[in-house]
PDB file of N, CA and C in Angstrom:
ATOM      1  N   UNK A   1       4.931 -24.104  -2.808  1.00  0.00           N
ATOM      2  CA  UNK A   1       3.754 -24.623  -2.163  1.00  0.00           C
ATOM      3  C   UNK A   1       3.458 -23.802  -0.918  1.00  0.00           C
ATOM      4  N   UNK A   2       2.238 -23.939  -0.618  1.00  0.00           N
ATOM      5  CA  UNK A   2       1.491 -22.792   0.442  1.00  0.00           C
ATOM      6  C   UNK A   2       2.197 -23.207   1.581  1.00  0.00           C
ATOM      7  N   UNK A   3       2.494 -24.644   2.110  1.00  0.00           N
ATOM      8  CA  UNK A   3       2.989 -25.085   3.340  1.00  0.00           C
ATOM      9  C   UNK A   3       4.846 -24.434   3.669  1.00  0.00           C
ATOM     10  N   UNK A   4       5.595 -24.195   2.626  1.00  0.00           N
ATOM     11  CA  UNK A   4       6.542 -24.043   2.672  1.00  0.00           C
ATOM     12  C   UNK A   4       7.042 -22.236   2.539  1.00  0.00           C
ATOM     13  N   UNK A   5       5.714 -21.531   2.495  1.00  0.00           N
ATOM     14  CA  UNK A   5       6.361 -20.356   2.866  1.00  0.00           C
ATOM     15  C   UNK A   5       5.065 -19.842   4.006  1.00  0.00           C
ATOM     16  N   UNK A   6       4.635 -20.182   4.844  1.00  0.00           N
ATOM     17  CA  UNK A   6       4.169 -19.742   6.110  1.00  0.00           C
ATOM     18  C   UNK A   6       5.164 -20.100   7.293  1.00  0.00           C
ATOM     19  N   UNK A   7       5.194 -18.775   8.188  1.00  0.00           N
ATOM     20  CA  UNK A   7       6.260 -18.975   8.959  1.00  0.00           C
ATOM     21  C   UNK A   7       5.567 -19.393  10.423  1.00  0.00           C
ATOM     22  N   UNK A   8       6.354 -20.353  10.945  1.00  0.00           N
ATOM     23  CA  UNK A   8       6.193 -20.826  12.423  1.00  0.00           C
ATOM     24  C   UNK A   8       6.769 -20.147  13.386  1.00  0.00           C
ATOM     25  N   UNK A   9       6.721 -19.090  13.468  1.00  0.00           N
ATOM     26  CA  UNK A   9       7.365 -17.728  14.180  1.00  0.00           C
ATOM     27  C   UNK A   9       6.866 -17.836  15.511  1.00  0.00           C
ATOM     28  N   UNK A  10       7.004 -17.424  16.913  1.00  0.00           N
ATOM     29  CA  UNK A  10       6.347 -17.773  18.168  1.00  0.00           C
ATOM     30  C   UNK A  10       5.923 -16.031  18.188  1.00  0.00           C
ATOM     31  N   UNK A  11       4.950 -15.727  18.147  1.00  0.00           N
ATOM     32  CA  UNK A  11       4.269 -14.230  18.716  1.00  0.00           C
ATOM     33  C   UNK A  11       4.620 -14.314  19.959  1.00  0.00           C
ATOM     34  N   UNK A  12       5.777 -12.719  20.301  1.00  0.00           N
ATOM     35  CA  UNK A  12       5.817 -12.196  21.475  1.00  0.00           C
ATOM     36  C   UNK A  12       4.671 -11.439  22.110  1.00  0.00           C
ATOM     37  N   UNK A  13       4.865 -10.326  20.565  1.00  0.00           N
ATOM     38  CA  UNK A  13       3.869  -9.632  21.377  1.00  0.00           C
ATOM     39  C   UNK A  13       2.545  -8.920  20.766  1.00  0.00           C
ATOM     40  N   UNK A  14       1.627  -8.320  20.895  1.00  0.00           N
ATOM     41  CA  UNK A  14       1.010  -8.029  19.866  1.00  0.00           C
ATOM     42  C   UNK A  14       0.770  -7.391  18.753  1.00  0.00           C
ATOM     43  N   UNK A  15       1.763  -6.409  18.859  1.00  0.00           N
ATOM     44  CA  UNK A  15       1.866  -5.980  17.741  1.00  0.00           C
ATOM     45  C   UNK A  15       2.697  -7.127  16.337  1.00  0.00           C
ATOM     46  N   UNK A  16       3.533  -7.845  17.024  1.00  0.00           N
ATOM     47  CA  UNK A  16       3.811  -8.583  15.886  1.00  0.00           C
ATOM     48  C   UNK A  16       3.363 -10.140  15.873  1.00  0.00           C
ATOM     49  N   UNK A  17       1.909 -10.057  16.563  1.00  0.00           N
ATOM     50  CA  UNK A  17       1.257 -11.344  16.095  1.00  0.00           C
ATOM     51  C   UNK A  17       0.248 -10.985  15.189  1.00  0.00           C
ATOM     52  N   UNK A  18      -0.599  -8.884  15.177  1.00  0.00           N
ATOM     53  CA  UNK A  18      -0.836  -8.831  13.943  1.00  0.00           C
ATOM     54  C   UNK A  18       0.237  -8.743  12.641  1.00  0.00           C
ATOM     55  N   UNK A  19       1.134  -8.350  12.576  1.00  0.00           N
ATOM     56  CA  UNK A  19       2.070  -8.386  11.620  1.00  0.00           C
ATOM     57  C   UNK A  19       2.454  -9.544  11.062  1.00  0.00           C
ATOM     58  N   UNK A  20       2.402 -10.788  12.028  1.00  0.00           N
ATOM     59  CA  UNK A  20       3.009 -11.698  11.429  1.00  0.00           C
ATOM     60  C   UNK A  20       1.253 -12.668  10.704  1.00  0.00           C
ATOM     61  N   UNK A  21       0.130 -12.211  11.601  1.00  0.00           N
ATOM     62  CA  UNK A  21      -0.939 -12.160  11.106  1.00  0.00           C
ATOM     63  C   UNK A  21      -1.325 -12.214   9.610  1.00  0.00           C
ATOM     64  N   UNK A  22      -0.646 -10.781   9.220  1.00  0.00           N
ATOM     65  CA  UNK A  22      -1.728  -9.985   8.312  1.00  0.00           C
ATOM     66  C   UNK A  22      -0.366 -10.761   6.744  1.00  0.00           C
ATOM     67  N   UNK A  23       0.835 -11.602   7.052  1.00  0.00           N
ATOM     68  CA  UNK A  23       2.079 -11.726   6.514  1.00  0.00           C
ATOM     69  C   UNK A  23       1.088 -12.975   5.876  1.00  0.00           C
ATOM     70  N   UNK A  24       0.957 -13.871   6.896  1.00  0.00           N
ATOM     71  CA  UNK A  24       0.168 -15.256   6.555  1.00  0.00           C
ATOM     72  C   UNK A  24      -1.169 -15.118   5.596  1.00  0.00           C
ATOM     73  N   UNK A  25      -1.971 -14.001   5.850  1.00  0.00           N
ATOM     74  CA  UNK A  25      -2.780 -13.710   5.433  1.00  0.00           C
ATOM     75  C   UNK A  25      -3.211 -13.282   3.700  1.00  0.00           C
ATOM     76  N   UNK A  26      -2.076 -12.564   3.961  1.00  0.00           N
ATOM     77  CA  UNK A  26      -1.368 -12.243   2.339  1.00  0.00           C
ATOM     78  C   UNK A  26      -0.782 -13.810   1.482  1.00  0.00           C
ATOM     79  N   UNK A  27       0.022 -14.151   2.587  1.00  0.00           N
ATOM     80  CA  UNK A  27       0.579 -15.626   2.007  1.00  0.00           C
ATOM     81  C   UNK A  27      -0.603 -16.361   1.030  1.00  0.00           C
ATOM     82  N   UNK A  28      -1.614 -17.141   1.967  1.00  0.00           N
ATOM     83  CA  UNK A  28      -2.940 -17.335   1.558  1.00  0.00           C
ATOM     84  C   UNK A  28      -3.586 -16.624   0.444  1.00  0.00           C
ATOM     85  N   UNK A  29      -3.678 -15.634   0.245  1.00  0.00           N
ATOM     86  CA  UNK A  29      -4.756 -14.708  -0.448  1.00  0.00           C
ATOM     87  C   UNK A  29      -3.983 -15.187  -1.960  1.00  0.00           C
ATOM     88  N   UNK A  30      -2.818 -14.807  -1.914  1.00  0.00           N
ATOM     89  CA  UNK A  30      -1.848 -14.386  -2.922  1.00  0.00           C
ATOM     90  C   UNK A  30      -1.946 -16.302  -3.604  1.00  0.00           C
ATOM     91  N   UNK A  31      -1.871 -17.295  -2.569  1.00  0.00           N
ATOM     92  CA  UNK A  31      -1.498 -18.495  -2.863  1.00  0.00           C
ATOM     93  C   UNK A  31      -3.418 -18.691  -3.853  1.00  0.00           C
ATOM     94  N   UNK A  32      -4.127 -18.302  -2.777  1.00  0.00           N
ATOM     95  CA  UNK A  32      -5.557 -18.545  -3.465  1.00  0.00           C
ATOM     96  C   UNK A  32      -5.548 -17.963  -4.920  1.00  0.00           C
ATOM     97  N   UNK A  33      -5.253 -16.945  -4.946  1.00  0.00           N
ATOM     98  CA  UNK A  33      -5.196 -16.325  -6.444  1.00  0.00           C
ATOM     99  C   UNK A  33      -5.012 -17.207  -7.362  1.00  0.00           C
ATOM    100  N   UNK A  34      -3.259 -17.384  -6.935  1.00  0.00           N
ATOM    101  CA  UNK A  34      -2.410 -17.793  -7.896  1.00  0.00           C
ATOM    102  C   UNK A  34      -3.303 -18.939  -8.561  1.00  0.00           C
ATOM    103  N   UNK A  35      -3.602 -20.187  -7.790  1.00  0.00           N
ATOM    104  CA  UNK A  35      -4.233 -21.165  -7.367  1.00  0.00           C
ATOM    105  C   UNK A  35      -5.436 -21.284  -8.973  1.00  0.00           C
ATOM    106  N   UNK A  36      -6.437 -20.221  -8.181  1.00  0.00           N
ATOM    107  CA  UNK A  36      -7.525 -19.985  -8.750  1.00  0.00           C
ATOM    108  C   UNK A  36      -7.796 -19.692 -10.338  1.00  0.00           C
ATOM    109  N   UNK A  37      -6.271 -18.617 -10.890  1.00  0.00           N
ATOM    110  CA  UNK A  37      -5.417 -18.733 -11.882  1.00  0.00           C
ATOM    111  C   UNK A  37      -5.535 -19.661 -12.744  1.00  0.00           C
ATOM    112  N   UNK A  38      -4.992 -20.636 -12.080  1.00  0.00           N
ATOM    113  CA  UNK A  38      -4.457 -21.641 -12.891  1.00  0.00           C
ATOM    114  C   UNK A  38      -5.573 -22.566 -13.199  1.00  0.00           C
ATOM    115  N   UNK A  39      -6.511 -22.517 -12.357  1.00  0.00           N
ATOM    116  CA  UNK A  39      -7.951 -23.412 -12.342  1.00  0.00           C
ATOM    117  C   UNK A  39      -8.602 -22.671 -13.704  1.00  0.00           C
ATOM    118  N   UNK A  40      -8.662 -21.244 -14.113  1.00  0.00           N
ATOM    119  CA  UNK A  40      -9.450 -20.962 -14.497  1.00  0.00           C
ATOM    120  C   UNK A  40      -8.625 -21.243 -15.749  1.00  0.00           C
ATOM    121  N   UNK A  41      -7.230 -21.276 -15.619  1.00  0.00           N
ATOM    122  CA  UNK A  41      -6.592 -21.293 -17.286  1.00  0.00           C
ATOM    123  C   UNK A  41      -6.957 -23.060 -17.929  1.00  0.00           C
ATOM    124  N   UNK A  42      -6.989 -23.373 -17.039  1.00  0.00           N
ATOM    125  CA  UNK A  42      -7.304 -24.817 -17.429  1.00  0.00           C
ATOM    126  C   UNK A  42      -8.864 -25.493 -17.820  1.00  0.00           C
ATOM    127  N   UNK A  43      -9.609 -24.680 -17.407  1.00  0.00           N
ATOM    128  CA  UNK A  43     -11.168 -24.843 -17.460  1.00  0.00           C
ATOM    129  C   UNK A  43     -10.947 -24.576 -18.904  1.00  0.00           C
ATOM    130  N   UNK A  44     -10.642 -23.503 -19.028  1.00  0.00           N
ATOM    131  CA  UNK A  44     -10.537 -22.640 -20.675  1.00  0.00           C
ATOM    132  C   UNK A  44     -10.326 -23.069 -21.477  1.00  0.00           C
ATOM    133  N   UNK A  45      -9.051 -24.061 -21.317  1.00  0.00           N
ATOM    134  CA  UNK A  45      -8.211 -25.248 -22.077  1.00  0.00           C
ATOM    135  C   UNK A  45      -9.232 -26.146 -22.484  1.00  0.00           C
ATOM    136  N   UNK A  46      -9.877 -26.832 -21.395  1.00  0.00           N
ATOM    137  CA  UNK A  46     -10.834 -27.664 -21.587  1.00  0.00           C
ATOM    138  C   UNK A  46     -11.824 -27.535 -22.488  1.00  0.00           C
ATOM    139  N   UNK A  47     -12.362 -26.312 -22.254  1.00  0.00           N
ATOM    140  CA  UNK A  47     -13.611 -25.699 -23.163  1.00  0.00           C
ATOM    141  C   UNK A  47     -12.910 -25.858 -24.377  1.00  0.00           C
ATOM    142  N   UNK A  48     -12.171 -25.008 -24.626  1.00  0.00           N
ATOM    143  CA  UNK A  48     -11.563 -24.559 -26.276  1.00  0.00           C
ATOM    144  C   UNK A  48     -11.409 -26.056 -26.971  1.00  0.00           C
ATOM    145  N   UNK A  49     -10.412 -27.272 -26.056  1.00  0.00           N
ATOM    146  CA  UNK A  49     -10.414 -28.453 -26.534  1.00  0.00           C
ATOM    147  C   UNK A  49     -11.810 -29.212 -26.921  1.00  0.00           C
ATOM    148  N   UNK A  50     -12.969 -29.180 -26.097  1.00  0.00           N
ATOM    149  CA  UNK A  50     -14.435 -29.626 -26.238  1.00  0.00           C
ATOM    150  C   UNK A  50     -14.412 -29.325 -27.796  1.00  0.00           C
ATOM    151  N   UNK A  51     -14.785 -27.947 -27.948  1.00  0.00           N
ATOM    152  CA  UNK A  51     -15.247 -27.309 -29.015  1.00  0.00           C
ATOM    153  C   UNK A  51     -14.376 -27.069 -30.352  1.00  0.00           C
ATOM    154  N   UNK A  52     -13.089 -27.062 -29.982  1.00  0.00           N
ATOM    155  CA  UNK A  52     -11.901 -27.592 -31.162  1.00  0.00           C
ATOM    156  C   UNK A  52     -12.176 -29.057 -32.001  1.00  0.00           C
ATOM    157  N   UNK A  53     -13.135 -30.212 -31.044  1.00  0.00           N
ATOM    158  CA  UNK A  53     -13.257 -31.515 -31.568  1.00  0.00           C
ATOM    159  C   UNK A  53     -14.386 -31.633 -31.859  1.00  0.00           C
ATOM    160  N   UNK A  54     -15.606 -30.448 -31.397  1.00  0.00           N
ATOM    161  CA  UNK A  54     -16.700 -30.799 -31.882  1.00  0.00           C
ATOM    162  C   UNK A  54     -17.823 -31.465 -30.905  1.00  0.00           C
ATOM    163  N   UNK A  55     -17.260 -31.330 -29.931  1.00  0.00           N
ATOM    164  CA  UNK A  55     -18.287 -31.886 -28.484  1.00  0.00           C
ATOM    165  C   UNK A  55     -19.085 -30.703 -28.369  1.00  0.00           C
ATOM    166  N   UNK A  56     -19.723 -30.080 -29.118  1.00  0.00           N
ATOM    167  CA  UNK A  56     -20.587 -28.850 -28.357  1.00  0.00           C
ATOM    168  C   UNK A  56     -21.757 -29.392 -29.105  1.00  0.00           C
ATOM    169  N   UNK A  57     -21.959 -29.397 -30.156  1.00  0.00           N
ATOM    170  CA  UNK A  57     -22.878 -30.109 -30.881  1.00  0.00           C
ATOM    171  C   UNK A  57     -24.321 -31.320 -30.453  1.00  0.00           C
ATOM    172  N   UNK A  58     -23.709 -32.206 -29.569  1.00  0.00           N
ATOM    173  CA  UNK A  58     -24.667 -33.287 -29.482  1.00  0.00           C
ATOM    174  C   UNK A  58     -25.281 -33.228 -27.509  1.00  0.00           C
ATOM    175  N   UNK A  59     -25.997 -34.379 -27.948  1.00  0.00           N
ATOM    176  CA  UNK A  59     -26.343 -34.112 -26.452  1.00  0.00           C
ATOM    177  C   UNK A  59     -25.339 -34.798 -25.297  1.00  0.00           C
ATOM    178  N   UNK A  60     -24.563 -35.528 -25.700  1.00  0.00           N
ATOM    179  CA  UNK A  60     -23.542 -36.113 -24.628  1.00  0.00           C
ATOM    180  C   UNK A  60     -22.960 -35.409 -24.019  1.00  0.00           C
ATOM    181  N   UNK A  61     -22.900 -34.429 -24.080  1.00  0.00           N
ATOM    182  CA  UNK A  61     -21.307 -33.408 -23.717  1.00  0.00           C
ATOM    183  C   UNK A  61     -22.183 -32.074 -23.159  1.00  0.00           C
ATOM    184  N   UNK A  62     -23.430 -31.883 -23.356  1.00  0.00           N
ATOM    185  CA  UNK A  62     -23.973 -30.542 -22.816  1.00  0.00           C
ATOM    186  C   UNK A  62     -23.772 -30.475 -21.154  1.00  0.00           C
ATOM    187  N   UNK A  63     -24.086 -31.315 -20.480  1.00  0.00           N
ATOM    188  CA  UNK A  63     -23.922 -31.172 -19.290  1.00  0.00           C
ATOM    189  C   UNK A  63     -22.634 -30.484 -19.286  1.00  0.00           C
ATOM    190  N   UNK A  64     -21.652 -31.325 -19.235  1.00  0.00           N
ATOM    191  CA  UNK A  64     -20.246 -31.096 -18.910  1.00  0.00           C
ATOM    192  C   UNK A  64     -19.931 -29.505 -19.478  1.00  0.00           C
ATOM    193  N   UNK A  65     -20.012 -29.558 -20.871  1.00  0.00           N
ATOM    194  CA  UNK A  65     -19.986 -28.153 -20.848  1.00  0.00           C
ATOM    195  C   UNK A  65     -20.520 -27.053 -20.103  1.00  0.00           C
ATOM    196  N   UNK A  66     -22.078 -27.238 -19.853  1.00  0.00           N
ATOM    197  CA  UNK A  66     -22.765 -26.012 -18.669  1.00  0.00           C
ATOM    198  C   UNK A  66     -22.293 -26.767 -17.395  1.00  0.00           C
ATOM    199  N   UNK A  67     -21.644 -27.645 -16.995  1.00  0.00           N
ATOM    200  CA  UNK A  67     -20.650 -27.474 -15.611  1.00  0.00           C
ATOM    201  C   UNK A  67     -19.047 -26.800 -15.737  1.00  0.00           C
ATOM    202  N   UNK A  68     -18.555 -26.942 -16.972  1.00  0.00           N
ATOM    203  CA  UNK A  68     -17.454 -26.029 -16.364  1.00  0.00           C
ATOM    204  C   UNK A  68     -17.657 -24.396 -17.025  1.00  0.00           C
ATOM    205  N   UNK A  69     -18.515 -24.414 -17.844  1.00  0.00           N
ATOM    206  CA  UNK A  69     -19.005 -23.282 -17.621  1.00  0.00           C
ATOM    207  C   UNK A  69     -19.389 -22.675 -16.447  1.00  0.00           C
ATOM    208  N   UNK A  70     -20.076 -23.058 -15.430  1.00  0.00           N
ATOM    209  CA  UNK A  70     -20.220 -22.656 -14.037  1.00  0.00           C
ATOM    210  C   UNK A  70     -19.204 -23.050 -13.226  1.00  0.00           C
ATOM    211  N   UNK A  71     -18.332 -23.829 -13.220  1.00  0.00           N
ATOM    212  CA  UNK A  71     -17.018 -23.893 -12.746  1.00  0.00           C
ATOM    213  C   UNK A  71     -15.991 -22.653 -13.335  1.00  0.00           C
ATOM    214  N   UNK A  72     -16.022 -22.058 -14.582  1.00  0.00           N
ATOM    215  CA  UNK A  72     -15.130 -21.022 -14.875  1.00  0.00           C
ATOM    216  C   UNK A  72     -15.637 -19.884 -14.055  1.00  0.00           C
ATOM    217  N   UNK A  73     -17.054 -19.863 -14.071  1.00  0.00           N
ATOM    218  CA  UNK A  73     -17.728 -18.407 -13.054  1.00  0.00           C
ATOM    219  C   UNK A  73     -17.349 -18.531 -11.924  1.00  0.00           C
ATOM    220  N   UNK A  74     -17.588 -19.286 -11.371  1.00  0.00           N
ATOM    221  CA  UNK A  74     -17.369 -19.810  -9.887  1.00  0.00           C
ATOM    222  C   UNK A  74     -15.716 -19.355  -9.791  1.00  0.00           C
ATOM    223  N   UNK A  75     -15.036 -20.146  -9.928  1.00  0.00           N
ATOM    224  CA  UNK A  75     -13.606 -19.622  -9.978  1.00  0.00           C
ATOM    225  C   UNK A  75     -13.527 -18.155 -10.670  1.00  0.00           C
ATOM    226  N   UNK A  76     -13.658 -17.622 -11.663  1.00  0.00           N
ATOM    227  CA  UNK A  76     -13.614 -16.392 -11.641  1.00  0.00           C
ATOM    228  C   UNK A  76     -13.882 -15.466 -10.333  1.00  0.00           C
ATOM    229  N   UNK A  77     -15.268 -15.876  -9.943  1.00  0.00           N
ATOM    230  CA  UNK A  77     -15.608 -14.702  -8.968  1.00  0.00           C
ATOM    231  C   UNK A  77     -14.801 -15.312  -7.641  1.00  0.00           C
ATOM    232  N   UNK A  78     -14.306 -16.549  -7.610  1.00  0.00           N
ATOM    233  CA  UNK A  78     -13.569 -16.739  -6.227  1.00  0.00           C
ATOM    234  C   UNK A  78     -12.009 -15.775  -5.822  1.00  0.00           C
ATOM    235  N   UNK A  79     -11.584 -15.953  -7.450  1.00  0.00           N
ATOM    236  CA  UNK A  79     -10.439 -15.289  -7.630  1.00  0.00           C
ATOM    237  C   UNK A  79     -10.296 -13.708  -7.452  1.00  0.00           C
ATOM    238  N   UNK A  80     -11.677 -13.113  -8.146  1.00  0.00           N
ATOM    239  CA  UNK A  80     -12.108 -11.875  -7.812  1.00  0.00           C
ATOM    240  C   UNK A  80     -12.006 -11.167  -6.246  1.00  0.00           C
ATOM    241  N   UNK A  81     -12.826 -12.652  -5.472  1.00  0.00           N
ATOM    242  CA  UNK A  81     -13.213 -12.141  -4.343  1.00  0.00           C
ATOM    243  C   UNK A  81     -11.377 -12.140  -3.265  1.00  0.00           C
ATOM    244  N   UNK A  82     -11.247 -12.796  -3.836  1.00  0.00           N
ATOM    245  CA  UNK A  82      -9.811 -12.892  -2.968  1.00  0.00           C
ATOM    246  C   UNK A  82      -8.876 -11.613  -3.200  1.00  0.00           C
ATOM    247  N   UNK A  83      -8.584 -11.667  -4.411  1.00  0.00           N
ATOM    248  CA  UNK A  83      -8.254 -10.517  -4.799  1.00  0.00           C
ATOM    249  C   UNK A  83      -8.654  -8.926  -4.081  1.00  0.00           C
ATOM    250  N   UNK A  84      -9.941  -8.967  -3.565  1.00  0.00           N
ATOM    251  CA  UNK A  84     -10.544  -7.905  -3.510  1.00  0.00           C
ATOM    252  C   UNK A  84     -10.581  -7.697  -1.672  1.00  0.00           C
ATOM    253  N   UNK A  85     -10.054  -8.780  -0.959  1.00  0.00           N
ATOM    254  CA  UNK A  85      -9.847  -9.215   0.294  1.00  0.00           C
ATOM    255  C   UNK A  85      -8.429  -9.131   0.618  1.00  0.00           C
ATOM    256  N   UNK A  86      -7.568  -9.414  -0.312  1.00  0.00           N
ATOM    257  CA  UNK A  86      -6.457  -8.729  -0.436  1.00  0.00           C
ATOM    258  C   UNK A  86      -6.177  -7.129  -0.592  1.00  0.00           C
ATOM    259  N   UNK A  87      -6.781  -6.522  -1.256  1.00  0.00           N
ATOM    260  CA  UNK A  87      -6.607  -5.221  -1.390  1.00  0.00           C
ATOM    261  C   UNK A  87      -7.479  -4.267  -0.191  1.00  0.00           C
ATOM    262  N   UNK A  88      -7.486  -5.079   0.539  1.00  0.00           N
ATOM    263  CA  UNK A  88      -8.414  -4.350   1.633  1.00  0.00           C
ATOM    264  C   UNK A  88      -7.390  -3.547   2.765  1.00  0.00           C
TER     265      UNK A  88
END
């Protein structure tokens, strides 16, 4: 969990309050990923299950489908963007 590996370190000085900075920073990014990951493997799940039973078909279920359809984008590009904030 994200809470259990950020460190409560006291910054002396500045060079290692960016260091311990840019440590947390990564922590986060890496935790968002992971995170984001798992959101998107599960959206997927969802979909495939919808359409494995036959919910794509009628009108009850369209919404939900074009919401996690825009919930898989959304998380895609969040994951993207983190990713890409990380590699900076």
């Amino acid at each position: 969990m994200f809470s259990e590996r950020v460190r409560d370190t006291p910054k002396d000085t500045p060079a290692q309050s960016y260091t311990l900075g840019m440590v947390d920073e990564d922590t986060v990014l890496e935790e968002a990923m992971e995170n984001l990951k798992e959101a998107g493997q599960r959206i997927r799940a969802t979909q495939h299950l919808m359409r494995s039973e036959g919910m794509t078909d009628g009108e009850n279920y369209r919404d939900l489908l074009t919401r996690l359809s825009t919930a898989l984008a959304m998380t895609e590009a969040a994951y993207l963007e983190a990713r890409r904030r990380r590699d900076l």
